[in-house]
N, C-alpha and C. Protein backbone atom coordinates (compact mmCIF):
# COMPACT_ATOMS: atom_id res chain seq x y z
N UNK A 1 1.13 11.36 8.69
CA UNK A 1 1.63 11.99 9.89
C UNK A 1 1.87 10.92 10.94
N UNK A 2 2.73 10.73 11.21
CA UNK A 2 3.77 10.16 12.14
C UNK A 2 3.06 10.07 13.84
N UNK A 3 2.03 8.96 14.48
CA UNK A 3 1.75 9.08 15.57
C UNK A 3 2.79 8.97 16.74
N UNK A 4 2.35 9.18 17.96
CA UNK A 4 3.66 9.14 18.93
C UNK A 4 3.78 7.11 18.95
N UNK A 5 2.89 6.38 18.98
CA UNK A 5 2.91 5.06 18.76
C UNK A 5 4.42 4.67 17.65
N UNK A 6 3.92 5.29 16.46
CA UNK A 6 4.44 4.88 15.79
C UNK A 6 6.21 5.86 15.92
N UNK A 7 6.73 6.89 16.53
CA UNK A 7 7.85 7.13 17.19
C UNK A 7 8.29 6.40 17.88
N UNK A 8 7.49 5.99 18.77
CA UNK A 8 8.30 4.85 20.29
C UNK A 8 8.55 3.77 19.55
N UNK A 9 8.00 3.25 18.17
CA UNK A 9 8.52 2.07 17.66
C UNK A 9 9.57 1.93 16.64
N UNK A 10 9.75 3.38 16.57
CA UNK A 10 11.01 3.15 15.43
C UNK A 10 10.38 3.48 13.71
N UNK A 11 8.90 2.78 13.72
CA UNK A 11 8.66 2.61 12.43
C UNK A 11 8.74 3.86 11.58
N UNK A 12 9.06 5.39 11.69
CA UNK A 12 9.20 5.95 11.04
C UNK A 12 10.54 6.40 10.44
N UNK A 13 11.22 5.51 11.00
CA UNK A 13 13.05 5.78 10.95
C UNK A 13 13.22 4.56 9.83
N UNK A 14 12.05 3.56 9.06
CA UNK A 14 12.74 2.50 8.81
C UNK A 14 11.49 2.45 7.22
N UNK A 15 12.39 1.46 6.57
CA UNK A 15 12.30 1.71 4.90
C UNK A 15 10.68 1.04 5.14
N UNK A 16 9.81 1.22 4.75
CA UNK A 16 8.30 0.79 4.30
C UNK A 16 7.82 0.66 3.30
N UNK A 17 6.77 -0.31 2.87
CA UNK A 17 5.64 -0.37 1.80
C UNK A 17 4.34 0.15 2.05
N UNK A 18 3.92 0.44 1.58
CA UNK A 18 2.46 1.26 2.15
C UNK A 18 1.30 0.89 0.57
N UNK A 19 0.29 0.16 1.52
CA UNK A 19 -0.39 -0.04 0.09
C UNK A 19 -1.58 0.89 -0.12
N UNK A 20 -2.00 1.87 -0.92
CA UNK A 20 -2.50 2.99 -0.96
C UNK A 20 -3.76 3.09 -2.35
N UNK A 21 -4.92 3.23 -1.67
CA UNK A 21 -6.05 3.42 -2.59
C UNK A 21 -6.14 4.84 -3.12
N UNK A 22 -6.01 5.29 -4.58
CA UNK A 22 -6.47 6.10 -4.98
C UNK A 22 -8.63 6.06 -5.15
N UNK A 23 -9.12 7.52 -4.82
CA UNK A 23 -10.91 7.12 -5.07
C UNK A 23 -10.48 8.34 -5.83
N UNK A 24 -11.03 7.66 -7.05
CA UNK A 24 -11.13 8.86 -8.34
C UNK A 24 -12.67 9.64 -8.36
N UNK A 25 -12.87 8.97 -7.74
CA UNK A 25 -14.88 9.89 -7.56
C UNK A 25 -14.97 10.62 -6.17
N UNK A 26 -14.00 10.48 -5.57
CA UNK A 26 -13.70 11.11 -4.47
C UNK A 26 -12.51 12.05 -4.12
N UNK A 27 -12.12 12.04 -5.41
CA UNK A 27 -10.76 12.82 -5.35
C UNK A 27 -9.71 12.90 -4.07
N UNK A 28 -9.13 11.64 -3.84
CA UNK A 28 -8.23 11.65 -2.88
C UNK A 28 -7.53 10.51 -2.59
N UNK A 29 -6.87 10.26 -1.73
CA UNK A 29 -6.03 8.85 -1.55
C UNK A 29 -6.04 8.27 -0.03
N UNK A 30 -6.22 7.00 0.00
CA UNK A 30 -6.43 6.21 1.39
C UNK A 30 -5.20 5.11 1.90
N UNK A 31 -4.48 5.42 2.75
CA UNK A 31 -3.41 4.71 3.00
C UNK A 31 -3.88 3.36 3.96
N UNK A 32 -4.19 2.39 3.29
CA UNK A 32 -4.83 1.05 3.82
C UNK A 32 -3.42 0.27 4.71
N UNK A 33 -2.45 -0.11 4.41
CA UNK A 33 -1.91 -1.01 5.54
C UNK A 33 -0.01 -0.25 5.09
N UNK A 34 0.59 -0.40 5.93
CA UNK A 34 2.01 -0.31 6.03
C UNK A 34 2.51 -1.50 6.11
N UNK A 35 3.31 -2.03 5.33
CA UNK A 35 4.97 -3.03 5.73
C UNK A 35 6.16 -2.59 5.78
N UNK A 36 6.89 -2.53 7.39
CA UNK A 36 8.14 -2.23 7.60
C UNK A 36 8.63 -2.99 6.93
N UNK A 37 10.32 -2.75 6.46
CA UNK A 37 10.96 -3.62 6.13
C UNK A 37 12.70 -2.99 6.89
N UNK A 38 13.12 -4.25 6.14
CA UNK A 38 14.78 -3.82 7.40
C UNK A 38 15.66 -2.91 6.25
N UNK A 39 15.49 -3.55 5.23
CA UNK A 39 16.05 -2.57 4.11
C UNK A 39 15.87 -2.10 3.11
N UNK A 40 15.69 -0.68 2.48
CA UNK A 40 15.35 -0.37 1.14
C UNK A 40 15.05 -1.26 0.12
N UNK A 41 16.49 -2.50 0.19
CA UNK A 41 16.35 -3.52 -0.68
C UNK A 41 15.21 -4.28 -0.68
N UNK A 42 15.07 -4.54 0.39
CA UNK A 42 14.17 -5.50 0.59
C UNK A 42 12.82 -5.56 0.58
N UNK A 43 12.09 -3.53 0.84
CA UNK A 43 11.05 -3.17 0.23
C UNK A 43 10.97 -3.06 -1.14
N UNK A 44 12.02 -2.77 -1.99
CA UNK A 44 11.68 -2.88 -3.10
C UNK A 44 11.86 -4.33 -4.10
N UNK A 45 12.42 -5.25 -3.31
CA UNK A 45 12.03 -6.84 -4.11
C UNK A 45 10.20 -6.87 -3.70
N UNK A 46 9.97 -6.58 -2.36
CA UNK A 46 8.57 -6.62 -2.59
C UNK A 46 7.55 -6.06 -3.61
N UNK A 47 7.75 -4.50 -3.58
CA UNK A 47 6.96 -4.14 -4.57
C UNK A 47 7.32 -4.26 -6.33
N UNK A 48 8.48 -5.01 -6.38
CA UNK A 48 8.73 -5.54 -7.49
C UNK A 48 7.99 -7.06 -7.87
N UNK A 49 7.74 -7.81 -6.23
CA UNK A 49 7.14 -9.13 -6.54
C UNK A 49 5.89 -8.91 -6.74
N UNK A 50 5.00 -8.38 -6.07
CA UNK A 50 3.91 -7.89 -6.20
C UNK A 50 3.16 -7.30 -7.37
N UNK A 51 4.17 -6.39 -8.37
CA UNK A 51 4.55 -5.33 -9.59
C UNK A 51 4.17 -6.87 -10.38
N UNK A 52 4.73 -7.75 -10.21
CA UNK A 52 5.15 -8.78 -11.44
C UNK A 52 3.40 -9.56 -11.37
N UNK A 53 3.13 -9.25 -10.28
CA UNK A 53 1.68 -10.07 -10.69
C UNK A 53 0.90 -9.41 -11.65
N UNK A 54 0.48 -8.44 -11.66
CA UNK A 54 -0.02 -7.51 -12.86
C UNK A 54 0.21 -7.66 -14.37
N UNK A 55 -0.55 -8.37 -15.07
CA UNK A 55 -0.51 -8.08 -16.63
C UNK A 55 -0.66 -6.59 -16.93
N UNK A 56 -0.32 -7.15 -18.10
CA UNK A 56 -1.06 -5.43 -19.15
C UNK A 56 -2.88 -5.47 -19.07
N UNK A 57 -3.18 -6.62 -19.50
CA UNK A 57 -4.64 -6.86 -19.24
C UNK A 57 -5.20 -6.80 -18.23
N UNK A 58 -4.59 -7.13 -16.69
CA UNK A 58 -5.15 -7.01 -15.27
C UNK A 58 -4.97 -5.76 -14.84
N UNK A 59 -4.26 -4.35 -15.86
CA UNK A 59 -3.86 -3.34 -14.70
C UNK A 59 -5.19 -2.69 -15.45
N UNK A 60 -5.52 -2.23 -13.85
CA UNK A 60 -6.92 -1.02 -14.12
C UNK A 60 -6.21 0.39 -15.05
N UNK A 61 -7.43 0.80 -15.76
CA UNK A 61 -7.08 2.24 -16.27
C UNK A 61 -7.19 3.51 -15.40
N UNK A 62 -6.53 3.88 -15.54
CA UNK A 62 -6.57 5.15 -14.37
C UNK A 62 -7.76 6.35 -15.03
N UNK A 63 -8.19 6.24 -16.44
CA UNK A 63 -9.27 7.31 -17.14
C UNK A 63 -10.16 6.76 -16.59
N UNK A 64 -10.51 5.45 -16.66
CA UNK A 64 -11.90 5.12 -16.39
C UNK A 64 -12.14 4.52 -15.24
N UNK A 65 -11.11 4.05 -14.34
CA UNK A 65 -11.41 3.12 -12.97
C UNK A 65 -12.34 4.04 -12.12
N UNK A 66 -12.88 3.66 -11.38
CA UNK A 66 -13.45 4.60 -9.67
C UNK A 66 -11.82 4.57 -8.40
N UNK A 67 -11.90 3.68 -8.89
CA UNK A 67 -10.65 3.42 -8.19
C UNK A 67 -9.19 2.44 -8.44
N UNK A 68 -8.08 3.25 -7.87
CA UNK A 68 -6.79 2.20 -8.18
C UNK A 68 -6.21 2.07 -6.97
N UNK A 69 -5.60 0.77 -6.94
CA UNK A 69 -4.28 0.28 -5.94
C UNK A 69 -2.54 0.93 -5.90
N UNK A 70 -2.21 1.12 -5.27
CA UNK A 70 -0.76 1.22 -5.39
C UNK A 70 0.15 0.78 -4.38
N UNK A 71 1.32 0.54 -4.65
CA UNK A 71 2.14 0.47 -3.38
C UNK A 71 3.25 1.65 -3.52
N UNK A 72 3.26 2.28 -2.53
CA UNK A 72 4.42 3.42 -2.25
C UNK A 72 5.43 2.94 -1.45
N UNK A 73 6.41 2.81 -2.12
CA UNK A 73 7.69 3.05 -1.32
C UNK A 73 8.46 3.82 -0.54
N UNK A 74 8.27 4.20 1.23
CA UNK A 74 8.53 4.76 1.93
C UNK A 74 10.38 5.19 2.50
N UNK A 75 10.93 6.18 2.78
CA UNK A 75 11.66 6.04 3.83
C UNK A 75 11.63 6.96 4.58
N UNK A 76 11.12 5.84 5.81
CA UNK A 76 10.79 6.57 7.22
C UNK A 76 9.11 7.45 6.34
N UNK A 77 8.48 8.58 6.71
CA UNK A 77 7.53 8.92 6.42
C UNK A 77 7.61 9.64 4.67
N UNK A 78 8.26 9.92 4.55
CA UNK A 78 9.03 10.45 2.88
C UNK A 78 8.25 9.35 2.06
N UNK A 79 7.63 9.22 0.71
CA UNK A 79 7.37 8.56 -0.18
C UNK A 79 8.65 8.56 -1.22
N UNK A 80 9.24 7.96 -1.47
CA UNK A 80 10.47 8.37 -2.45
C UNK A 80 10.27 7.78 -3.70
N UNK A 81 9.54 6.21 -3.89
CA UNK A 81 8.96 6.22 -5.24
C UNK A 81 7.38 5.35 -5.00
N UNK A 82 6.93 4.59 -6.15
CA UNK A 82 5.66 4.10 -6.19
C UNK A 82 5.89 2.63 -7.17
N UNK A 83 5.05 1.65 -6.82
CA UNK A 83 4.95 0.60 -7.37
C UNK A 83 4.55 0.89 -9.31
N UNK A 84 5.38 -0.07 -10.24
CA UNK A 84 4.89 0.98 -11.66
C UNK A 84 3.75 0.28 -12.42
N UNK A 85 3.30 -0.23 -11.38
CA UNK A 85 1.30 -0.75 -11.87
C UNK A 85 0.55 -0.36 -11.10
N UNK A 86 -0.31 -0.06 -11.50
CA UNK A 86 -1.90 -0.33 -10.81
C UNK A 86 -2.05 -1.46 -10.59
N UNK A 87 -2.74 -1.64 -9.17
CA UNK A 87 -2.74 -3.11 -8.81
C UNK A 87 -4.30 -3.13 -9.29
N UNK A 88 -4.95 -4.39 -9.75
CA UNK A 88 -6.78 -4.92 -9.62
C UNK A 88 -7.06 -5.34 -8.33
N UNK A 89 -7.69 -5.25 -8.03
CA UNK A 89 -8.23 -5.17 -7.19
C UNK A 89 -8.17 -6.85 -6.31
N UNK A 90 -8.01 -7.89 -6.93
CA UNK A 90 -7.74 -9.14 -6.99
C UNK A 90 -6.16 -9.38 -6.30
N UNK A 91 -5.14 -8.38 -6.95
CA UNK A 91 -4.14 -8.18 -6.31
C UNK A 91 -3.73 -7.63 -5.04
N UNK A 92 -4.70 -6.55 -5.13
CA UNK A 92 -4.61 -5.75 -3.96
C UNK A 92 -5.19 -6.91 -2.66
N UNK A 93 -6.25 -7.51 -3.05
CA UNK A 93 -7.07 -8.17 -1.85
C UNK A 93 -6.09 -9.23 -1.48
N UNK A 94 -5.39 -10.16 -2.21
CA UNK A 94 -4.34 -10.80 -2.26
C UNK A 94 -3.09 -10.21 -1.12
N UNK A 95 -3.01 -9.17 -1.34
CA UNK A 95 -1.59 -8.84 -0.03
C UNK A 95 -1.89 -8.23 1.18
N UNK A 96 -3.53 -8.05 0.85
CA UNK A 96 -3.92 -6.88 2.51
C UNK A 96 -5.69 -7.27 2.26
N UNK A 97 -6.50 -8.44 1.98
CA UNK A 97 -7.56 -8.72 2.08
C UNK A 97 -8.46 -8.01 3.18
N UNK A 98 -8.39 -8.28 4.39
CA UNK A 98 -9.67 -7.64 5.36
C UNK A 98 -9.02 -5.91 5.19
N UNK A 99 -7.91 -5.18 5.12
CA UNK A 99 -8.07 -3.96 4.69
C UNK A 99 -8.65 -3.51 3.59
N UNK A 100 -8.21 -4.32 2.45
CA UNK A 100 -9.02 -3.91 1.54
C UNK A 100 -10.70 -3.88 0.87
N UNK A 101 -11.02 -5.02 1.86
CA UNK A 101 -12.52 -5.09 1.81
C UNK A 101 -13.30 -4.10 3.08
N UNK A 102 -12.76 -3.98 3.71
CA UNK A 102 -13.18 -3.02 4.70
C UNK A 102 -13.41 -1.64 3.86
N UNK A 103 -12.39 -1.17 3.08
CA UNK A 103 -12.27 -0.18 2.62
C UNK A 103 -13.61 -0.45 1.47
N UNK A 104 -13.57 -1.50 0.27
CA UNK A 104 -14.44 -1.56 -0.16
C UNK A 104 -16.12 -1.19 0.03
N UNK A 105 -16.49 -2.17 1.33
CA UNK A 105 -17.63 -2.11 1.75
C UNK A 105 -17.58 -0.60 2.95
N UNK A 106 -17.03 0.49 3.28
CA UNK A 106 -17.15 1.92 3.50
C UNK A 106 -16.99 3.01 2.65
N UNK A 107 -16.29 2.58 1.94
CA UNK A 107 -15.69 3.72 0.94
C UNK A 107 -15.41 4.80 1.65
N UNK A 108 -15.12 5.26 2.45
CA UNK A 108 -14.59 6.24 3.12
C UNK A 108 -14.54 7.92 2.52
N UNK A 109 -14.82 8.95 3.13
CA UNK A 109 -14.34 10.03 2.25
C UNK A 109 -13.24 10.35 2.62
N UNK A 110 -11.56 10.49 1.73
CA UNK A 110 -10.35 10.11 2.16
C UNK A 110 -9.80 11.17 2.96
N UNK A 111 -10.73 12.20 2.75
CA UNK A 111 -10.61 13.70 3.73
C UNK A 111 -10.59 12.98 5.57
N UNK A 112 -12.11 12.22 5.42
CA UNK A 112 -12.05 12.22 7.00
C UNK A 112 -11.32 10.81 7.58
N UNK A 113 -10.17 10.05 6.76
CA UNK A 113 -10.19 9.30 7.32
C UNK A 113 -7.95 9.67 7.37
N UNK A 114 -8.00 11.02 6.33
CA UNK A 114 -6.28 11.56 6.45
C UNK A 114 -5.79 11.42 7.89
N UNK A 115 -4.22 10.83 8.36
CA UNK A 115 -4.08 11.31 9.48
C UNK A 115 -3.93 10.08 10.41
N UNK A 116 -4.86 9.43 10.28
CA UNK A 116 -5.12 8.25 10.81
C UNK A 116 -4.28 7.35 11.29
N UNK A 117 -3.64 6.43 12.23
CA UNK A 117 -2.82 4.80 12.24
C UNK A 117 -2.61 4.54 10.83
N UNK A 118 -1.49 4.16 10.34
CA UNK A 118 -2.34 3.51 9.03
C UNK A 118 -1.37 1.73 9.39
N UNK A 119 -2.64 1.11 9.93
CA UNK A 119 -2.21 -0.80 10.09
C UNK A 119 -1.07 -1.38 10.09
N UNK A 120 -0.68 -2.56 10.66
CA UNK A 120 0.84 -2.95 9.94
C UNK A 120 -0.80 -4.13 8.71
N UNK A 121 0.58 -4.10 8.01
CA UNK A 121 0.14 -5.51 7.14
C UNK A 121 -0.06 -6.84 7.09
N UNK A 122 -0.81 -7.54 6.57
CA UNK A 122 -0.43 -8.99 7.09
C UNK A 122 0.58 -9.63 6.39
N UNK A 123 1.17 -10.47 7.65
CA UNK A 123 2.58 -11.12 7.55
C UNK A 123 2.52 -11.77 6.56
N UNK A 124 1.38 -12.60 6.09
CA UNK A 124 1.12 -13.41 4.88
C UNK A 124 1.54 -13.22 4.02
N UNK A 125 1.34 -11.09 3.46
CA UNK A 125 1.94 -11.11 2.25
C UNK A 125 3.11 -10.95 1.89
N UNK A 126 3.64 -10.84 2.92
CA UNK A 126 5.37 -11.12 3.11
C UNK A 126 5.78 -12.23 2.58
N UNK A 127 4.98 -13.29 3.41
CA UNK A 127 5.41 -14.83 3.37
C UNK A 127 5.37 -15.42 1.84
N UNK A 128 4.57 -15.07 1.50
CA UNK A 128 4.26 -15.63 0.46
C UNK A 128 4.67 -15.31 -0.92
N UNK A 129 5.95 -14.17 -0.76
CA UNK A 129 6.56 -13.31 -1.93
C UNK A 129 7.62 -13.60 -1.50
N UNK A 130 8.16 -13.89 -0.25
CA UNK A 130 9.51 -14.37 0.08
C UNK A 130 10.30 -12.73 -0.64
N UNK A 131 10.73 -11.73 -0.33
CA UNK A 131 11.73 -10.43 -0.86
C UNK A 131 12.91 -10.55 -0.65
N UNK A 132 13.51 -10.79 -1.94
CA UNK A 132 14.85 -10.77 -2.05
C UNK A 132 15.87 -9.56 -2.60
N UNK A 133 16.75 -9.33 -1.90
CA UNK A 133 17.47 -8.07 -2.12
C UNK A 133 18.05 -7.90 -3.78
């Protein structure tokens, strides 16, 4: 849900990544950090660069994990698709570290934390994937 913050800035009018914890023992999902981007394209070279770090051997199982990573592909507040791995957790800490350890060390119940800001991301993991259309 769309704060008035995030209206006065535009960010819900514009293509996003959103990196998103499933808690399988908690039955629910936690939206840890957002990355605007300027174009569809350009969110999805990300979650394609990101996608490519993942082996077959590094992606968690979704039967047995407590928990999985994802990245959702936004436009404007709409989810329209999803990153096609599970990220480890190694990955995940890699593009959004102090969100994701925060989340780690609370575990949150994803009921009381729905609704919420959800962060911009750090610029880092932009930088460091360079997204090409």
């Amino acid at each position: 849900m769309p704060t008035p913050d995030d209206r006065l800035s535009g960010l819900v009018e514009r293509p996003s990544v959103i990196l998103t914890v499933a808690d399988h023992e908690q039955n629910g999902f936690v939206h840890l950090v957002r990355w605007p981007f300027a174009s569809m394209a350009e969110a999805r070279a990300f979650v394609r660069s990101v996608d490519g770090e993942v082996t077959d051997e590094s992606e968690p199982d979704i039967r047995s994990a407590a928990f999985t990573f994802i990245l959702d592909l936004c436009d404007g507040w709409d989810t329209v698709d999803n990153g096609k791995r599970l990220l480890p957790t190694q990955v995940a800490m890699s593009i959004a570290p102090e969100a994701v350890r925060d989340w780690l060390d609370e575990r949150p119940d994803p009921d009381s934390v729905s609704g919420r800001r959800i962060p911009a991301g750090p610029d880092s993991a932009l930088k460091s994937r360079s997204p090409q259309p």
